[in-house]
Protein backbone atom coordinates (compact mmCIF):
# COMPACT_ATOMS: atom_id res chain seq x y z
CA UNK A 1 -131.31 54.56 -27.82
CA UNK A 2 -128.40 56.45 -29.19
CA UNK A 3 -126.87 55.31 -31.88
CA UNK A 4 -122.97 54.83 -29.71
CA UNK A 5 -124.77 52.99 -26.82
CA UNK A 6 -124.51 49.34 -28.61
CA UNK A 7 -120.93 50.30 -28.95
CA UNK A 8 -120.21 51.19 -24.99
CA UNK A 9 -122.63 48.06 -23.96
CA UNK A 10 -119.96 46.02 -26.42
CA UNK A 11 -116.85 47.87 -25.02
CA UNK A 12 -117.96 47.29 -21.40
CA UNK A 13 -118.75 43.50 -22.34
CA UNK A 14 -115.70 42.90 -23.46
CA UNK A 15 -113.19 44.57 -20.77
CA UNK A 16 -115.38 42.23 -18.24
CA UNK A 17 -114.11 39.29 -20.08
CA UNK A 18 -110.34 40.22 -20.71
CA UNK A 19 -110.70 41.43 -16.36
CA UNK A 20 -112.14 38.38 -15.14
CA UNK A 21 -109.58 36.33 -17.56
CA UNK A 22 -106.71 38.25 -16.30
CA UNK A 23 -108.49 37.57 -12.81
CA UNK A 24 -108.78 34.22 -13.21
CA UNK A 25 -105.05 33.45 -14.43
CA UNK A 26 -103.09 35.59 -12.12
CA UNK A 27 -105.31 33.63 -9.31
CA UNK A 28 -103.63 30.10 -10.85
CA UNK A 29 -100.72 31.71 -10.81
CA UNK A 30 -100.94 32.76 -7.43
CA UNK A 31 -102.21 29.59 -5.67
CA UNK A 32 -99.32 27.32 -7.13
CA UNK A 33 -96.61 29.56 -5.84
CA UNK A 34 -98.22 29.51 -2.40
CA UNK A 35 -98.41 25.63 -2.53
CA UNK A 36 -95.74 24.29 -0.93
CA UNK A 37 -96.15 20.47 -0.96
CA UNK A 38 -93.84 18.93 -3.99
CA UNK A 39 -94.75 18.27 -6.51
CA UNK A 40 -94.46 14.64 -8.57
CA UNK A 41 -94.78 15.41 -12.52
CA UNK A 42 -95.29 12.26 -14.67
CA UNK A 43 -92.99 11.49 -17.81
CA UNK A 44 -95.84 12.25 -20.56
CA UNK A 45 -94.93 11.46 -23.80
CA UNK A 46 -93.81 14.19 -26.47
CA UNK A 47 -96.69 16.29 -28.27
CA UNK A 48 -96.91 18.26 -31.70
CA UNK A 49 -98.03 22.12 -31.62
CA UNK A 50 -101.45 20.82 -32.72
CA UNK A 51 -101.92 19.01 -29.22
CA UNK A 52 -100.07 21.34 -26.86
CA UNK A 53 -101.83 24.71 -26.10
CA UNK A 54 -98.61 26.58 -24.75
CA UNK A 55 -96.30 25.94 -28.50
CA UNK A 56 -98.94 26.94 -30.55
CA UNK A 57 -96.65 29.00 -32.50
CA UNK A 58 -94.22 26.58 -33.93
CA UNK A 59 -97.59 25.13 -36.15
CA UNK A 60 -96.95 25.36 -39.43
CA UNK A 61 -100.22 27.03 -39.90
CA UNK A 62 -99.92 29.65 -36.99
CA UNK A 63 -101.17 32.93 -38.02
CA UNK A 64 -99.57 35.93 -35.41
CA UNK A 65 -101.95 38.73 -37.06
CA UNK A 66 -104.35 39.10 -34.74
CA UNK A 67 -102.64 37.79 -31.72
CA UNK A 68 -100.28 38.90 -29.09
CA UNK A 69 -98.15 35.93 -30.24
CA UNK A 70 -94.81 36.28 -32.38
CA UNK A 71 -94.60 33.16 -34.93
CA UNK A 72 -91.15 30.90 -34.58
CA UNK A 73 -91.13 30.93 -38.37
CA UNK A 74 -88.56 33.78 -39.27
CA UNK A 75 -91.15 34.90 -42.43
CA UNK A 76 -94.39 34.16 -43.50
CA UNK A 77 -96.00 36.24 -46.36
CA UNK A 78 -99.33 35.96 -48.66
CA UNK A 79 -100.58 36.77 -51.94
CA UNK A 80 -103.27 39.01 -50.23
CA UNK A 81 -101.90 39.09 -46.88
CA UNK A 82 -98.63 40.97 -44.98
CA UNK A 83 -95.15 40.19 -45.30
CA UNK A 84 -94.33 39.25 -41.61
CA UNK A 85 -90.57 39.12 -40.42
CA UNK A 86 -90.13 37.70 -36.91
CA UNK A 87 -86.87 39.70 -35.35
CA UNK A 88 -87.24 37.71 -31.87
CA UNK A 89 -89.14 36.19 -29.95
CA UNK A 90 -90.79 38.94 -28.74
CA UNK A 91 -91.08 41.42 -31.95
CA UNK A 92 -91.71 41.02 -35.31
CA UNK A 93 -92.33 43.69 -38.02
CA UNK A 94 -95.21 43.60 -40.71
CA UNK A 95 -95.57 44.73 -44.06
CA UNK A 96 -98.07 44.95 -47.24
CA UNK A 97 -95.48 44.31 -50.56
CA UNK A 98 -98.31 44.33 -52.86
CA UNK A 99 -99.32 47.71 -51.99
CA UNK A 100 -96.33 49.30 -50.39
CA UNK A 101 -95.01 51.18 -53.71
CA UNK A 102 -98.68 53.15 -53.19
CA UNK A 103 -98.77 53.56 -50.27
CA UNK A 104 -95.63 52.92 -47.84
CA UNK A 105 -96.02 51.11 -44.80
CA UNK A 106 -95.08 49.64 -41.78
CA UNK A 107 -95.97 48.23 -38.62
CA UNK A 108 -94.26 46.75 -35.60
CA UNK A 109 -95.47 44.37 -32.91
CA UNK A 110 -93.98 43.59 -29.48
CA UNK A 111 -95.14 41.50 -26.48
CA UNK A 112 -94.64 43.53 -23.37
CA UNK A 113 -96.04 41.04 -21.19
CA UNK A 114 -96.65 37.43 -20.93
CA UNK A 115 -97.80 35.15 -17.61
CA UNK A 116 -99.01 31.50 -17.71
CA UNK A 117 -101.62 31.30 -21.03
CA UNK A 118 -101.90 35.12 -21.12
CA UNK A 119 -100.04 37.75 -23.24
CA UNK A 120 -100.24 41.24 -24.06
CA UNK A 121 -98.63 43.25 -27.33
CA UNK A 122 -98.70 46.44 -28.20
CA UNK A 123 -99.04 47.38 -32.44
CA UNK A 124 -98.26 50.88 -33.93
CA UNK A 125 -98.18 51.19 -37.37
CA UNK A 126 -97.89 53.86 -40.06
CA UNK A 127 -98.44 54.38 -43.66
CA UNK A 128 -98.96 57.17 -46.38
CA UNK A 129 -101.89 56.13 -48.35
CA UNK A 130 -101.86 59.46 -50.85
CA UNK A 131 -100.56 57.60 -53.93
CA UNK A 132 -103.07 54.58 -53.57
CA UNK A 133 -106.32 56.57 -53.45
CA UNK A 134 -105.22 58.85 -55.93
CA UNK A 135 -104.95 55.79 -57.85
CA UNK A 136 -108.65 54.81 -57.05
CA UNK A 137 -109.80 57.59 -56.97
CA UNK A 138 -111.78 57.58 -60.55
CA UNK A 139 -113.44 54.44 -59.95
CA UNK A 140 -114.19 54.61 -56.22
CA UNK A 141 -114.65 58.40 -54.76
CA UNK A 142 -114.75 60.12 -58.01
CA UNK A 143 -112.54 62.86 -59.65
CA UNK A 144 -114.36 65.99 -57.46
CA UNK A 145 -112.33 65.34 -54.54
CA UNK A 146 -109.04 65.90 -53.72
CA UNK A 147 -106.67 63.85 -52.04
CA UNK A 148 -103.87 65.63 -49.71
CA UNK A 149 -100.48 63.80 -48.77
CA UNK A 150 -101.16 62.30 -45.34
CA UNK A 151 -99.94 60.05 -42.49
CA UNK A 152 -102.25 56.76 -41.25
CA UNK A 153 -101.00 55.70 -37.94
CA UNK A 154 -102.41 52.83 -35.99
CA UNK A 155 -102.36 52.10 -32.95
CA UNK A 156 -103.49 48.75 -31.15
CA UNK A 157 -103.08 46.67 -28.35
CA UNK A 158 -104.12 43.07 -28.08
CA UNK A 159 -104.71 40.25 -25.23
CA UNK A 160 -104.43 36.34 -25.96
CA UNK A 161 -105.32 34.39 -24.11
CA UNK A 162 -103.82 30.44 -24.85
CA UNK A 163 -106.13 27.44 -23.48
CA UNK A 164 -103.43 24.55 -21.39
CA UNK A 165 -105.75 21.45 -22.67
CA UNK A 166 -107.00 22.61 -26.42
CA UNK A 167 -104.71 23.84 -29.68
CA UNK A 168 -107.13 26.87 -28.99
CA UNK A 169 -106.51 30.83 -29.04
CA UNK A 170 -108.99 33.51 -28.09
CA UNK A 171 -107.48 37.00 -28.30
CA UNK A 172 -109.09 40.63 -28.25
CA UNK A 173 -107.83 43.98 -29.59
CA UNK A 174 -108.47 47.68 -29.44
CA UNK A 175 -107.14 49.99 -32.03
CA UNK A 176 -107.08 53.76 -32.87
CA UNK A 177 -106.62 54.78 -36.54
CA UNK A 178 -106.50 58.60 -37.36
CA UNK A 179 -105.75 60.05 -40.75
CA UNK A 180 -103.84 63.13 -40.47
CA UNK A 181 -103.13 65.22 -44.08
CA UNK A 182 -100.02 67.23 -44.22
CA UNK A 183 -99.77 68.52 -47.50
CA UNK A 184 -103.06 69.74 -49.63
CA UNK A 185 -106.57 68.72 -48.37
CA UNK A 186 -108.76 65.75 -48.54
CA UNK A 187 -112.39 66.11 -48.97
CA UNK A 188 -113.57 62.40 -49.86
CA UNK A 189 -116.87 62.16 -47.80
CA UNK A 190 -117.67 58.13 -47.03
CA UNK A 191 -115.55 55.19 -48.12
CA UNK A 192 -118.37 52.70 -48.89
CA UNK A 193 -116.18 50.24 -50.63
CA UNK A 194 -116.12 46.54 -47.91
CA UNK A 195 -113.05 45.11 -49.07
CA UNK A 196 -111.24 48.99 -48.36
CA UNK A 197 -113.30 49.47 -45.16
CA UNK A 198 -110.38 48.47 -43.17
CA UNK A 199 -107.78 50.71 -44.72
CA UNK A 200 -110.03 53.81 -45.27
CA UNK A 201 -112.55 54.30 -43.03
CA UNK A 202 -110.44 56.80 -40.84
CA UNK A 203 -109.34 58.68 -43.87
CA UNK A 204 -112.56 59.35 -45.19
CA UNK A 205 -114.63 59.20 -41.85
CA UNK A 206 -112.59 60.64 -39.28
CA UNK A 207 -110.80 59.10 -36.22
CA UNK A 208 -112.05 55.49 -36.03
CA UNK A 209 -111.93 52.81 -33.29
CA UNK A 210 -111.82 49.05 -33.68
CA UNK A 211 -112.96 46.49 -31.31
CA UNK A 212 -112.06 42.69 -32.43
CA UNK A 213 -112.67 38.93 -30.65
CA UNK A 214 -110.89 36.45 -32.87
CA UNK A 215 -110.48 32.82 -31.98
CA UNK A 216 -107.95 30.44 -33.92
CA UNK A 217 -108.27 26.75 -33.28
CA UNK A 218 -105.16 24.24 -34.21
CA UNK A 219 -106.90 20.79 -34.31
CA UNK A 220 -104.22 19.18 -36.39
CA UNK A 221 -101.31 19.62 -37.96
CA UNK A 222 -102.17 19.87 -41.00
CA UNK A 223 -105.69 22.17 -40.39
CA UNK A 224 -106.22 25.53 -38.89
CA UNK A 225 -109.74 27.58 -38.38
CA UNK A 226 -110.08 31.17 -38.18
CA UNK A 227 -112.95 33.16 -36.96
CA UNK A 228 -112.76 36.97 -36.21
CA UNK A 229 -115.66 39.42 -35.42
CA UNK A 230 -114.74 43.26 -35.47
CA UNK A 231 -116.76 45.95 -34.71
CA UNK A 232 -115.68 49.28 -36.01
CA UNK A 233 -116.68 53.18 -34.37
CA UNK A 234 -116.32 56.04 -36.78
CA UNK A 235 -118.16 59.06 -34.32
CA UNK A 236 -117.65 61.43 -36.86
CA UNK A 237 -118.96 59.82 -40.09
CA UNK A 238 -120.98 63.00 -40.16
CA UNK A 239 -123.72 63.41 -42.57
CA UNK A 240 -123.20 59.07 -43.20
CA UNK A 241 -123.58 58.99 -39.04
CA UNK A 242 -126.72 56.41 -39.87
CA UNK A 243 -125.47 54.02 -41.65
CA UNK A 244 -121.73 53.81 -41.14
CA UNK A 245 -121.34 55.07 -37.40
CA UNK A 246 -120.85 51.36 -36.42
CA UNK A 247 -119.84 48.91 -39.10
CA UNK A 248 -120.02 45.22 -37.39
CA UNK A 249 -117.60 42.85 -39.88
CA UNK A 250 -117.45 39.18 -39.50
CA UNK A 251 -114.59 36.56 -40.99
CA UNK A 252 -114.44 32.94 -41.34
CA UNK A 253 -111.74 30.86 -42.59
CA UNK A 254 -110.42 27.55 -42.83
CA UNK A 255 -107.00 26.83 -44.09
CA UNK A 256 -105.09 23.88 -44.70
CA UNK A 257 -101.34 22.90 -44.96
CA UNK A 258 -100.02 21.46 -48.31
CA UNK A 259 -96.29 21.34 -47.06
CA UNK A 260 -94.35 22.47 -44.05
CA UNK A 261 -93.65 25.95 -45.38
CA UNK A 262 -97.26 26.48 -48.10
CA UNK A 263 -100.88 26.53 -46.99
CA UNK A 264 -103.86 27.93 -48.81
CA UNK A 265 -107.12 29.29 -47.24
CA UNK A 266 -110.94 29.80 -48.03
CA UNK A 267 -113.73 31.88 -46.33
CA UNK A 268 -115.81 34.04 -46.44
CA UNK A 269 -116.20 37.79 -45.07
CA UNK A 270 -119.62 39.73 -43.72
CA UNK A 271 -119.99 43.49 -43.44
CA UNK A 272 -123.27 45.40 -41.82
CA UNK A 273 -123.30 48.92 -44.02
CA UNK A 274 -126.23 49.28 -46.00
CA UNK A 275 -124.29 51.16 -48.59
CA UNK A 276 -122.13 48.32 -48.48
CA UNK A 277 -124.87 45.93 -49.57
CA UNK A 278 -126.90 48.21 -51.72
CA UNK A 279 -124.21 49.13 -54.03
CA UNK A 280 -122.70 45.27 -54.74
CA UNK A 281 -126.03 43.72 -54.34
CA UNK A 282 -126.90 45.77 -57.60
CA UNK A 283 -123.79 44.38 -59.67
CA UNK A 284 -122.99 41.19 -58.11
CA UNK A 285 -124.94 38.02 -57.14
CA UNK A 286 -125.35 38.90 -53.16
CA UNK A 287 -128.46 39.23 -50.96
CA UNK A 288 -129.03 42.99 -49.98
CA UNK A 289 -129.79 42.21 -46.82
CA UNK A 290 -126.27 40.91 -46.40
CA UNK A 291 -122.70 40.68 -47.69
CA UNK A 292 -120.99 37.32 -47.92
CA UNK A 293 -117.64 37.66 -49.94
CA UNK A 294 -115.67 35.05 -50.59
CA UNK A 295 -112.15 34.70 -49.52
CA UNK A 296 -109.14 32.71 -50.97
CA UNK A 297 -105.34 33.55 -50.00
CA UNK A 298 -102.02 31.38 -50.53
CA UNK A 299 -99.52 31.54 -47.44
CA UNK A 300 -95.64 30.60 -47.52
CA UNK A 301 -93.71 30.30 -44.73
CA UNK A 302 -89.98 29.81 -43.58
């Protein structure tokens, strides 16, 4: 079995679910409009974000990264995570402070569609990553390779999908990231760092394509759990094609609301590279036959 055949059985898997979701919306859709016999809707009593599955993001813990969703807080920013600023409700533009003096960047989100529970966004982003590596360069890739002046764009598209009787969001998303250097030459090999896989991988292994399920669950007001599953396609990893072709990545938080505008979080994160696990395993106290890092962030919002 070639080694891109788990990916297309994955790919394939997933389109069936986002087709026979779309499917099975558009149908509800359809049959109410065709109904004509009135209908009698009961006075229900008022409900907070946490128990309505269609204002999910007015909770104070709502987290639009990996959704098609735009937040109604105006900003919400981390001490590892983006700088978010919501322009409508419909686009919002995102932001890395900590690491933007090294590397510039930007991306912007919009939701082109939106019917019923279901929504669709579109994500390009951009960034110039030169200054950064060159940074990390000594302790990471070494001094023998050089680093050009290049251009990271990103570009993703994501479905969410938002259940009508549970605080409960399941979305998918497909991005492209391609490296392209402008000025000099690069000539870093592999990136086989886990907590840089993310923002590296399609410098140092070519054009790479992500594949991610996440599902966020609301189940009060004051509680939020986050679990997201990626799995990430680098076809021309070249001589690294064996181990870091597909990289599967796993996340799980929890997070929890101290205030209406401050929340912190703890997890835990999983990567599948056996360089990944043979390097840290050597220095740090991890099984080599996997990678469980631990995750803490602090979020404000307003």
């Amino acid at each position: 079995m070639s080694v891109t055949e788990p990916l297309f059985r994955i790919s394939r898997g997933m389109s069936l679910c986002a087709a026979v979701l779309l499917v099975t919306v558009m149908g509800t859709t359809v049959n109410a409009v065709e109904s004509n016999e009135p209908e009698v809707k009961p006075v229900a009593a008022a409900t907070s974000p946490a128990q309505s599955g269609t204002s999910l993001s007015g909770h104070r813990l709502f987290d639009s990264s990996d959704t098609a969703l735009i937040a109604n807080k105006r900003f919400q920013v981390g001490v590892f995570s983006p700088l978010r600023w919501r322009w409508d409700e419909r686009r919002e533009f995102i932001s890395h402070p900590l690491a933007f003096l090294l590397s510039p960047n930007v991306a912007y989100k919009q939701q082109v569609w939106s019917q019923g529970d279901f929504s669709v966004a579109v994500r390009p982003g951009l960034s110039v990553p030169t200054g950064l590596m060159r940074v990390l360069q000594g302790q990471l890739w070494g001094m023998k390779d050089s680093i050009g002046w290049m251009v990271s764009l990103d570009l993703g598209a994501i479905a969410t999908w938002r259940s009508p009787r549970w605080p409960l969001l399941v979305s998918m998303q497909l991005r492209e990231r391609i490296a392209l250097t402008l000025v000099g030459e690069t000539t870093i090999g592999h990136n086989d760092v886990p907590l840089l896989e993310d923002q590296f991988s399609h410098v140092t292994d070519g054009p790479t394509t992500v594949l991610g399920f996440d599902v966020d669950w609301y189940p009060h007001d004051r509680f939020a759990l986050y679990v997201d599953f990626e799995v990430q396609w680098a076809p021309s990893a070249g001589s690294f094609a064996v181990d870091s072709n597909i990289d599967l990545r796993g996340k799980f938080m929890v997070a929890w609301a101290w205030t209406e505008g401050f929340s912190s979080s703890l997890g835990a994160m999983w990567v599948s590279s056996q360089l990944d696990r043979q390097r840290l395993s050597g220095v740090l106290p991890v099984p080599s036959t996997g990678l469980p890092m631990p995750l803490l962030d602090c979020t404000w919002r307003w």
